[in-house]
C-alpha atoms as a PDB file:
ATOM      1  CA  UNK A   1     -19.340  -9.741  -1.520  1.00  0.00           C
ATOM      2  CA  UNK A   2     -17.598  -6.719  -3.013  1.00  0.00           C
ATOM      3  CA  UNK A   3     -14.119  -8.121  -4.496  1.00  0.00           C
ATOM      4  CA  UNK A   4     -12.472  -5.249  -3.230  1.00  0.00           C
ATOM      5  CA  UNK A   5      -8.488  -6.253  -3.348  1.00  0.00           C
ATOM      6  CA  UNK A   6      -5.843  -4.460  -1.292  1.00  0.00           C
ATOM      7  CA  UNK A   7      -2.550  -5.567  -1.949  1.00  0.00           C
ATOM      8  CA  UNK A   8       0.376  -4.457   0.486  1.00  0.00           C
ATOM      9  CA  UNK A   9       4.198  -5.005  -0.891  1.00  0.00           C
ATOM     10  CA  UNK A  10       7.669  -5.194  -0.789  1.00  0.00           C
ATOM     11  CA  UNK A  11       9.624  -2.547  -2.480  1.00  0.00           C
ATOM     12  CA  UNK A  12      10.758  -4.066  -6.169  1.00  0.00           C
ATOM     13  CA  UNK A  13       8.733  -8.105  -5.194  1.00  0.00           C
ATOM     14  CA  UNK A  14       6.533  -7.013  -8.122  1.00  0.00           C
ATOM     15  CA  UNK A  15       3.601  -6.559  -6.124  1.00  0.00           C
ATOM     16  CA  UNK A  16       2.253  -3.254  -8.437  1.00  0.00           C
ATOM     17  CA  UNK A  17       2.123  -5.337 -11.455  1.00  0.00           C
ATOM     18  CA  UNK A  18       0.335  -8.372 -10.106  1.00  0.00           C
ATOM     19  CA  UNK A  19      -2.533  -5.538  -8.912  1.00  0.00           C
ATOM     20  CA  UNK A  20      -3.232  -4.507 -11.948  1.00  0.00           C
ATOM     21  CA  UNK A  21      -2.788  -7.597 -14.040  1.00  0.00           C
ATOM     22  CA  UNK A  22      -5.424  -8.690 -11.532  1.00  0.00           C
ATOM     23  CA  UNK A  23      -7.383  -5.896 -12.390  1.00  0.00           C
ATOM     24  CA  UNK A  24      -7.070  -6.405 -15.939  1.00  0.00           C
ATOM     25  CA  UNK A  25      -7.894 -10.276 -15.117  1.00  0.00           C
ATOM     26  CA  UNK A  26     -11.525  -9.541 -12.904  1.00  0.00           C
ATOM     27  CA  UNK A  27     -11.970  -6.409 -15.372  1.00  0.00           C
ATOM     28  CA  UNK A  28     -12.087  -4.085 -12.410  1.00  0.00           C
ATOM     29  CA  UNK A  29     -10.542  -0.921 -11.771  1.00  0.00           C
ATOM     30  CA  UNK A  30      -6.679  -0.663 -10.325  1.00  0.00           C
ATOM     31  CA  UNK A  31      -6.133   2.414  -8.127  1.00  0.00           C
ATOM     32  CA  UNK A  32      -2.702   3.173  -7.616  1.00  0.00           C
ATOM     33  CA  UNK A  33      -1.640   6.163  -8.859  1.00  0.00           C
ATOM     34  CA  UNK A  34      -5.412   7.143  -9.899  1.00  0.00           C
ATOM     35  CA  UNK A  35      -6.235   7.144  -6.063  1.00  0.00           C
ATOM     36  CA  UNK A  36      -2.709  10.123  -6.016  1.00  0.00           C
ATOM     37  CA  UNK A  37      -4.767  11.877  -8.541  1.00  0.00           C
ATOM     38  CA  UNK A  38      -7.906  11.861  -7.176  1.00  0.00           C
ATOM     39  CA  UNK A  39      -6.810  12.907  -3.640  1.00  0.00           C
ATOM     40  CA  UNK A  40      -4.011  15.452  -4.968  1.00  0.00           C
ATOM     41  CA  UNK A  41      -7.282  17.323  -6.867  1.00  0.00           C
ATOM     42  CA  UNK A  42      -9.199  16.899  -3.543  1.00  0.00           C
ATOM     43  CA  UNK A  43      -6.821  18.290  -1.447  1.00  0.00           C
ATOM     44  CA  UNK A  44      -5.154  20.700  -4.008  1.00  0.00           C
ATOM     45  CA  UNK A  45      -1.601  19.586  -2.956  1.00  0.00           C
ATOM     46  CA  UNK A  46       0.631  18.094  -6.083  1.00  0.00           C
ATOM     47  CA  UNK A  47       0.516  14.700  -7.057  1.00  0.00           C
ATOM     48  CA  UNK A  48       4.173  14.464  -6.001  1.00  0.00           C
ATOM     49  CA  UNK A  49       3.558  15.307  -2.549  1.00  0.00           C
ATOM     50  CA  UNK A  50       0.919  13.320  -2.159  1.00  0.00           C
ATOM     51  CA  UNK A  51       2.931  10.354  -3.480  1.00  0.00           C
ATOM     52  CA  UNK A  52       5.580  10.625  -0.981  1.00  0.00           C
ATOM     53  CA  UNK A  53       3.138  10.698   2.114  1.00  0.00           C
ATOM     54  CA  UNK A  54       3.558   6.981   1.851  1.00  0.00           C
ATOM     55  CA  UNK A  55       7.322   8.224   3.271  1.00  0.00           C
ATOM     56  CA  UNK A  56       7.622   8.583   6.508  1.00  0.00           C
ATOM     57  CA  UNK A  57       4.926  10.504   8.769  1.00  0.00           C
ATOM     58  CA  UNK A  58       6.428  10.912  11.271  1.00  0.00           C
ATOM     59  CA  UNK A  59       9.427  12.494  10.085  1.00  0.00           C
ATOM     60  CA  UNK A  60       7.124  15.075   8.805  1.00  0.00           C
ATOM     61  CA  UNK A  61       5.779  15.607  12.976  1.00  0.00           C
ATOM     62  CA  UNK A  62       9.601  15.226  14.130  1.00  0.00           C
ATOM     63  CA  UNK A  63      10.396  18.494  11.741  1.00  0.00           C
ATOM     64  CA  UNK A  64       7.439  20.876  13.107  1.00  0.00           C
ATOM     65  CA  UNK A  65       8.336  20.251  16.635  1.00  0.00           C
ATOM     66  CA  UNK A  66      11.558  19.992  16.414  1.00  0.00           C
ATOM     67  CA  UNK A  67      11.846  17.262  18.383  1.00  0.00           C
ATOM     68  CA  UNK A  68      13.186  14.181  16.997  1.00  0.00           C
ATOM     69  CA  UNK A  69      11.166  11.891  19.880  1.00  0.00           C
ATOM     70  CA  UNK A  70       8.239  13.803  19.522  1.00  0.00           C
ATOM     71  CA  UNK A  71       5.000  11.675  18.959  1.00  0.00           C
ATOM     72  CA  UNK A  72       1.261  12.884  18.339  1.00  0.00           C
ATOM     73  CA  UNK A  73       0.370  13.243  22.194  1.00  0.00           C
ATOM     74  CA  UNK A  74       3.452  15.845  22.959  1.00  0.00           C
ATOM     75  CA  UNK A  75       2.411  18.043  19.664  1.00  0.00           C
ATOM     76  CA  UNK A  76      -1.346  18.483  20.377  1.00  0.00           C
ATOM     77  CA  UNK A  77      -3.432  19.840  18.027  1.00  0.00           C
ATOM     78  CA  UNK A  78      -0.479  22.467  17.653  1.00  0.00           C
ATOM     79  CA  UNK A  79       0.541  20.961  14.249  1.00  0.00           C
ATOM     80  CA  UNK A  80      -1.544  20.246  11.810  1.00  0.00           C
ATOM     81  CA  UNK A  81       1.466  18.328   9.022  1.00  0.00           C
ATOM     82  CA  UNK A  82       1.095  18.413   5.415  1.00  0.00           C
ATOM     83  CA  UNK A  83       1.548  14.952   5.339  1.00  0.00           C
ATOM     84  CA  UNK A  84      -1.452  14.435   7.710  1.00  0.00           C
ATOM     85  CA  UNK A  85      -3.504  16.624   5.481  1.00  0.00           C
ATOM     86  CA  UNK A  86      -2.566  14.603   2.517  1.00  0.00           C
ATOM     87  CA  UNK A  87      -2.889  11.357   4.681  1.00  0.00           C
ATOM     88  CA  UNK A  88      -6.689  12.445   5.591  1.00  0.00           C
ATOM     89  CA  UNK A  89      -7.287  13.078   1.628  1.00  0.00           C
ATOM     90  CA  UNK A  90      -6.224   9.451   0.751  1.00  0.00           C
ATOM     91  CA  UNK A  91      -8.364   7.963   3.211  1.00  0.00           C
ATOM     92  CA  UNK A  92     -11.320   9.830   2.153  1.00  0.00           C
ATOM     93  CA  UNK A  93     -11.084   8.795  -1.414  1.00  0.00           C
ATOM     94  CA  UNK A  94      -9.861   5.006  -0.481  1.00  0.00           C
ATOM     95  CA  UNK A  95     -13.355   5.109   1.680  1.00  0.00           C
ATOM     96  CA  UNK A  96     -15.189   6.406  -1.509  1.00  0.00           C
ATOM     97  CA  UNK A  97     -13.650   3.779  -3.527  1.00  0.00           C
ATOM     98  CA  UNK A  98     -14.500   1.345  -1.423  1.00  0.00           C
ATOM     99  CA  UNK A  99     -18.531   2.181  -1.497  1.00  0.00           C
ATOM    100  CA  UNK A 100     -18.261   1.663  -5.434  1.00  0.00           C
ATOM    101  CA  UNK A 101     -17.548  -1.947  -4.988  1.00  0.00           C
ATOM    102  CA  UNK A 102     -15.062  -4.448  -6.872  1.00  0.00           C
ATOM    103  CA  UNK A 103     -11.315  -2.812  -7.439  1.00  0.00           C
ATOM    104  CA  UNK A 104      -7.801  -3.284  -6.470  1.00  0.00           C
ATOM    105  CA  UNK A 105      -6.312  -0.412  -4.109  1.00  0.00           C
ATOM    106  CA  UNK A 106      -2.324  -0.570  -4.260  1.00  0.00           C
ATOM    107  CA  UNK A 107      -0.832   0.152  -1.203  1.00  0.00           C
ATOM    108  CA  UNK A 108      -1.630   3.952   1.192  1.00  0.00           C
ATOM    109  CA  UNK A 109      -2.332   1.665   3.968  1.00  0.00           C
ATOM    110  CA  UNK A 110      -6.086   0.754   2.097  1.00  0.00           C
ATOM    111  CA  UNK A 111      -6.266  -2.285   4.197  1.00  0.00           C
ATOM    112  CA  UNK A 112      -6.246  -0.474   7.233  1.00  0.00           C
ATOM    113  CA  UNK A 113      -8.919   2.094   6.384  1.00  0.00           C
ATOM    114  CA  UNK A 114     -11.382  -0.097   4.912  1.00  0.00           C
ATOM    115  CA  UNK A 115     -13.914  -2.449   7.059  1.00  0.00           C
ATOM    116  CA  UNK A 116     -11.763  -6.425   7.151  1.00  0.00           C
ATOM    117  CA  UNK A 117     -15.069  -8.113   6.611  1.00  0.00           C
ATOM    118  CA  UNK A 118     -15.048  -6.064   3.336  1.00  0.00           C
ATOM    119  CA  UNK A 119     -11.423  -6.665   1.766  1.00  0.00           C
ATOM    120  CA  UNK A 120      -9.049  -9.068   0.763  1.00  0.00           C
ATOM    121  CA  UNK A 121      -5.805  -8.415   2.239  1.00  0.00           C
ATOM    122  CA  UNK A 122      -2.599  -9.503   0.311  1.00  0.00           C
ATOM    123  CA  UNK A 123       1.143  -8.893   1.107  1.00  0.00           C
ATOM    124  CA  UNK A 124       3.615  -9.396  -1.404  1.00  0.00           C
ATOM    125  CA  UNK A 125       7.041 -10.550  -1.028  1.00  0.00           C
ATOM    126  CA  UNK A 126       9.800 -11.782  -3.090  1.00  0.00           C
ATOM    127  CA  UNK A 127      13.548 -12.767  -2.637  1.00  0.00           C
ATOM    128  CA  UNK A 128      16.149  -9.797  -1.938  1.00  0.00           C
ATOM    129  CA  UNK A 129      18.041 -10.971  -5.259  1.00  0.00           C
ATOM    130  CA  UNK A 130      14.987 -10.857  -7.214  1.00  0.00           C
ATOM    131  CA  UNK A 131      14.080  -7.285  -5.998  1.00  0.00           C
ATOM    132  CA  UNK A 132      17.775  -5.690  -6.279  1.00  0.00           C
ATOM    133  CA  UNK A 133      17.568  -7.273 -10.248  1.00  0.00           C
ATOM    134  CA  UNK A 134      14.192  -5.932 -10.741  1.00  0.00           C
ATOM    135  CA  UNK A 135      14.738  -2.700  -9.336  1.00  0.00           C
ATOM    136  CA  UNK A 136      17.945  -2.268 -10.842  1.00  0.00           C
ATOM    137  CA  UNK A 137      16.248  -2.316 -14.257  1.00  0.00           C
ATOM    138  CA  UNK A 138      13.082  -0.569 -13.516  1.00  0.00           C
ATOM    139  CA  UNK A 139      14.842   2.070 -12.244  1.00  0.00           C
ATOM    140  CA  UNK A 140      18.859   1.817 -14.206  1.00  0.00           C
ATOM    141  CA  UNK A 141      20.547   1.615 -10.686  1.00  0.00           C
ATOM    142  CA  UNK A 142      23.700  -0.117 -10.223  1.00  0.00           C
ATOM    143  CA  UNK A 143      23.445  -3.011  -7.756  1.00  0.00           C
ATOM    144  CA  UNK A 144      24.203  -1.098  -4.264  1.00  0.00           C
ATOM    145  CA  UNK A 145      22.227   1.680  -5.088  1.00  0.00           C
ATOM    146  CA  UNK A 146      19.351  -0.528  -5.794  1.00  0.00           C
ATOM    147  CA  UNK A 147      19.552  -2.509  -2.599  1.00  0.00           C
ATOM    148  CA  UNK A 148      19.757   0.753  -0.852  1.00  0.00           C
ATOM    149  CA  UNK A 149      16.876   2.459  -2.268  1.00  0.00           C
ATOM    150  CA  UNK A 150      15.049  -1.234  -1.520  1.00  0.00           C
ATOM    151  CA  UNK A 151      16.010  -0.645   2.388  1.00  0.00           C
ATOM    152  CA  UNK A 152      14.890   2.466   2.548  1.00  0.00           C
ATOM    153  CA  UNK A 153      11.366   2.174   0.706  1.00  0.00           C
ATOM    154  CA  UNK A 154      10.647  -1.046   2.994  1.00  0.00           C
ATOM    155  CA  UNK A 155      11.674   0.999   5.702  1.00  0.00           C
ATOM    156  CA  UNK A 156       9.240   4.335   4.638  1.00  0.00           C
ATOM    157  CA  UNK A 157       6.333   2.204   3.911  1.00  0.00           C
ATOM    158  CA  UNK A 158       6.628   0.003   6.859  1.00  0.00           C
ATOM    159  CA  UNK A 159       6.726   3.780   8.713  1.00  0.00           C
ATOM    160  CA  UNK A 160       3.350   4.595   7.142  1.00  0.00           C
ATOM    161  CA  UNK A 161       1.818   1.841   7.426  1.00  0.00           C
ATOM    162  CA  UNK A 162       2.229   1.340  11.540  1.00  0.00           C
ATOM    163  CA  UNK A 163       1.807   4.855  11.932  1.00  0.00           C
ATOM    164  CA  UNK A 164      -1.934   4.862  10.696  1.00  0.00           C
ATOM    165  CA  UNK A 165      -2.744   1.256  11.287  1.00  0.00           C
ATOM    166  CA  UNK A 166      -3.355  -0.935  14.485  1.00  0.00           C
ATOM    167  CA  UNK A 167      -1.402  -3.634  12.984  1.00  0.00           C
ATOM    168  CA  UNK A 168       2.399  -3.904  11.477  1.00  0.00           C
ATOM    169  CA  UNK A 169       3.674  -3.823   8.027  1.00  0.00           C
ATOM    170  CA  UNK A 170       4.744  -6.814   6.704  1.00  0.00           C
ATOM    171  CA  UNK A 171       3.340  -9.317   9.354  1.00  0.00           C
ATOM    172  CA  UNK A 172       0.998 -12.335   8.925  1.00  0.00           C
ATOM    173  CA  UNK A 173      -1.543 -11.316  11.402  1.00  0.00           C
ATOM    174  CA  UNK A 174      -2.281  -7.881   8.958  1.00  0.00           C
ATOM    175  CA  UNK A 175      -3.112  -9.549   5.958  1.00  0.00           C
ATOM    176  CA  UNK A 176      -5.242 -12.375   4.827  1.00  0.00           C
ATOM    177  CA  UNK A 177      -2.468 -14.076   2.407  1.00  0.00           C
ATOM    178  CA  UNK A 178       0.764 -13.283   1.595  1.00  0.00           C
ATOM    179  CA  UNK A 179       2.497 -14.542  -1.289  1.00  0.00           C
ATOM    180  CA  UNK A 180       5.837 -14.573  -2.804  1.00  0.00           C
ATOM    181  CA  UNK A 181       6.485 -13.686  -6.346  1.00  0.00           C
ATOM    182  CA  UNK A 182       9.925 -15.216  -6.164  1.00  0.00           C
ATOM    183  CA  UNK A 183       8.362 -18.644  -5.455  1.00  0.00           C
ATOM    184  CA  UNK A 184       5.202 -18.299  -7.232  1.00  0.00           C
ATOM    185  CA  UNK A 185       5.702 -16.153 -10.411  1.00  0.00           C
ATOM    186  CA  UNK A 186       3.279 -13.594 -11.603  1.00  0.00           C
ATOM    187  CA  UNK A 187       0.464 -15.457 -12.996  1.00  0.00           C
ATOM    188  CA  UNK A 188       0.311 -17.801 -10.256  1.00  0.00           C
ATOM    189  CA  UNK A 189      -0.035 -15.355  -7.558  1.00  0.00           C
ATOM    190  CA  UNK A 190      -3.331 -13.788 -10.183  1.00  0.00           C
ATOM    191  CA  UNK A 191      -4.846 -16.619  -9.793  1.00  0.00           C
ATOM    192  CA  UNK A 192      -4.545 -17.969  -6.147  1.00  0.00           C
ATOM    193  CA  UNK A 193      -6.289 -14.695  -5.468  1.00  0.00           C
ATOM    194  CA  UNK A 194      -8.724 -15.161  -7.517  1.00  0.00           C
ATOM    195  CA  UNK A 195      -8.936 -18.193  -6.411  1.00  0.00           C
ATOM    196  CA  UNK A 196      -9.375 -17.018  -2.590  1.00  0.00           C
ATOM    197  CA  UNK A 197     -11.802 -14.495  -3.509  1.00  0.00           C
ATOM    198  CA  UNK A 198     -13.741 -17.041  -4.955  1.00  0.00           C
ATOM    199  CA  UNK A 199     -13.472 -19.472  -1.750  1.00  0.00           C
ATOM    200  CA  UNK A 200     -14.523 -16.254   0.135  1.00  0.00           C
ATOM    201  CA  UNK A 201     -17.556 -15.750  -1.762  1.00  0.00           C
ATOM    202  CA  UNK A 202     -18.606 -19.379  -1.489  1.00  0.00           C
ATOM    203  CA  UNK A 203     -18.557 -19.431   2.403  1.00  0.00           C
ATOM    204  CA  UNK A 204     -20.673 -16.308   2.150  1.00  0.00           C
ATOM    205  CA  UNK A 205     -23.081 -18.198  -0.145  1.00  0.00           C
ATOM    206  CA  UNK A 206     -23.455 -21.006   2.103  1.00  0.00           C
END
């Protein structure tokens, strides 16, 4: 089995850096930002727009109609959104990723695109204190402005992610494990991957 790793989070629960110290761990590759780069030269949109797709899709079909209820079925094939475009560039890199075998993917909704049988889902969460702290020194925010950028980033990405999936953000039934940093720490969410991918590969072996 291809240890293929796609790890869904909660904005500021830490869930970027356990990805890629797991992918420092298993010496594979981490695509987070690399995957923005690859489809922003695909596509030949910027890397900034292509990083925001992850914000709100549907805001993006709302604008071109017009129509703040509007949905895919009452705009047709009238509108074809930037943020589709960008969308359909993502997916066709996560999908070429995916052929090359072991690797963490970092959010874009990977989980969704890729075949289950294939991936390890994860979802990482963490305690609203412990997000508001950690974003408020990633990004030098005071402590309201923090917990609103938190509300509005689960809020996008949960937006995304239902849009282009069959299943909803941030619910057991979408993920394989989900894990909280807050209870756990770092190191020990590493390993009880790990430790799950190897479980996973033993059952195959059997």
């Amino acid at each position: 089995m291809s240890k293929i790793i796609c790890i869904g989070r909660q904005y500021g629960s830490g869930g970027r850096e356990i990805g890629e110290k797991l992918a420092r761990t298993l010496q594979i590759p981490c695509y987070d930002k690399l995957l923005i780069k690859k489809a922003a030269f695909e596509s030949g949109m910027s890397e900034e727009f292509i990083s925001k797709t992850e914000e709100s899709p549907i805001n993006s079909i709302q604008f071109l109609s017009g129509n703040p209820y509007a949905d895919m079925a009452g705009i047709g094939n009238a509108f074809y959104s930037e943020s589709q475009l960008a969308y359909d560039a993502e997916k066709r890199v996560i999908e070429e990723i995916g052929k090359k075998g072991d690797c963490v993917i970092i959010g874009r909704c990977a989980s969704a695109i890729l075949p289950k049988d294939e991936v390890l889902s994860v979802f990482i969460y963490a305690d609203h204190e412990d997000r508001v702290r950690r974003v408020m020194n990633r990004n030098r925010l005071d402590e309201r402005a923090a917990a609103h950028r938190i509300k509005h980033m689960d809020r996008m990405r949960k937006q995304f992610f239902d849009f282009y999936s069959d299943t909803q953000w941030g619910m057991p039934e979408s993920y394989n494990i989900m894990l909280s940093s807050s209870a756990l720490g770092m190191d020990i969410c590493v390993n009880t991957i790990i430790k799950c991918l190897k479980e996973m590969e033993g059952r195959e072996n059997e």
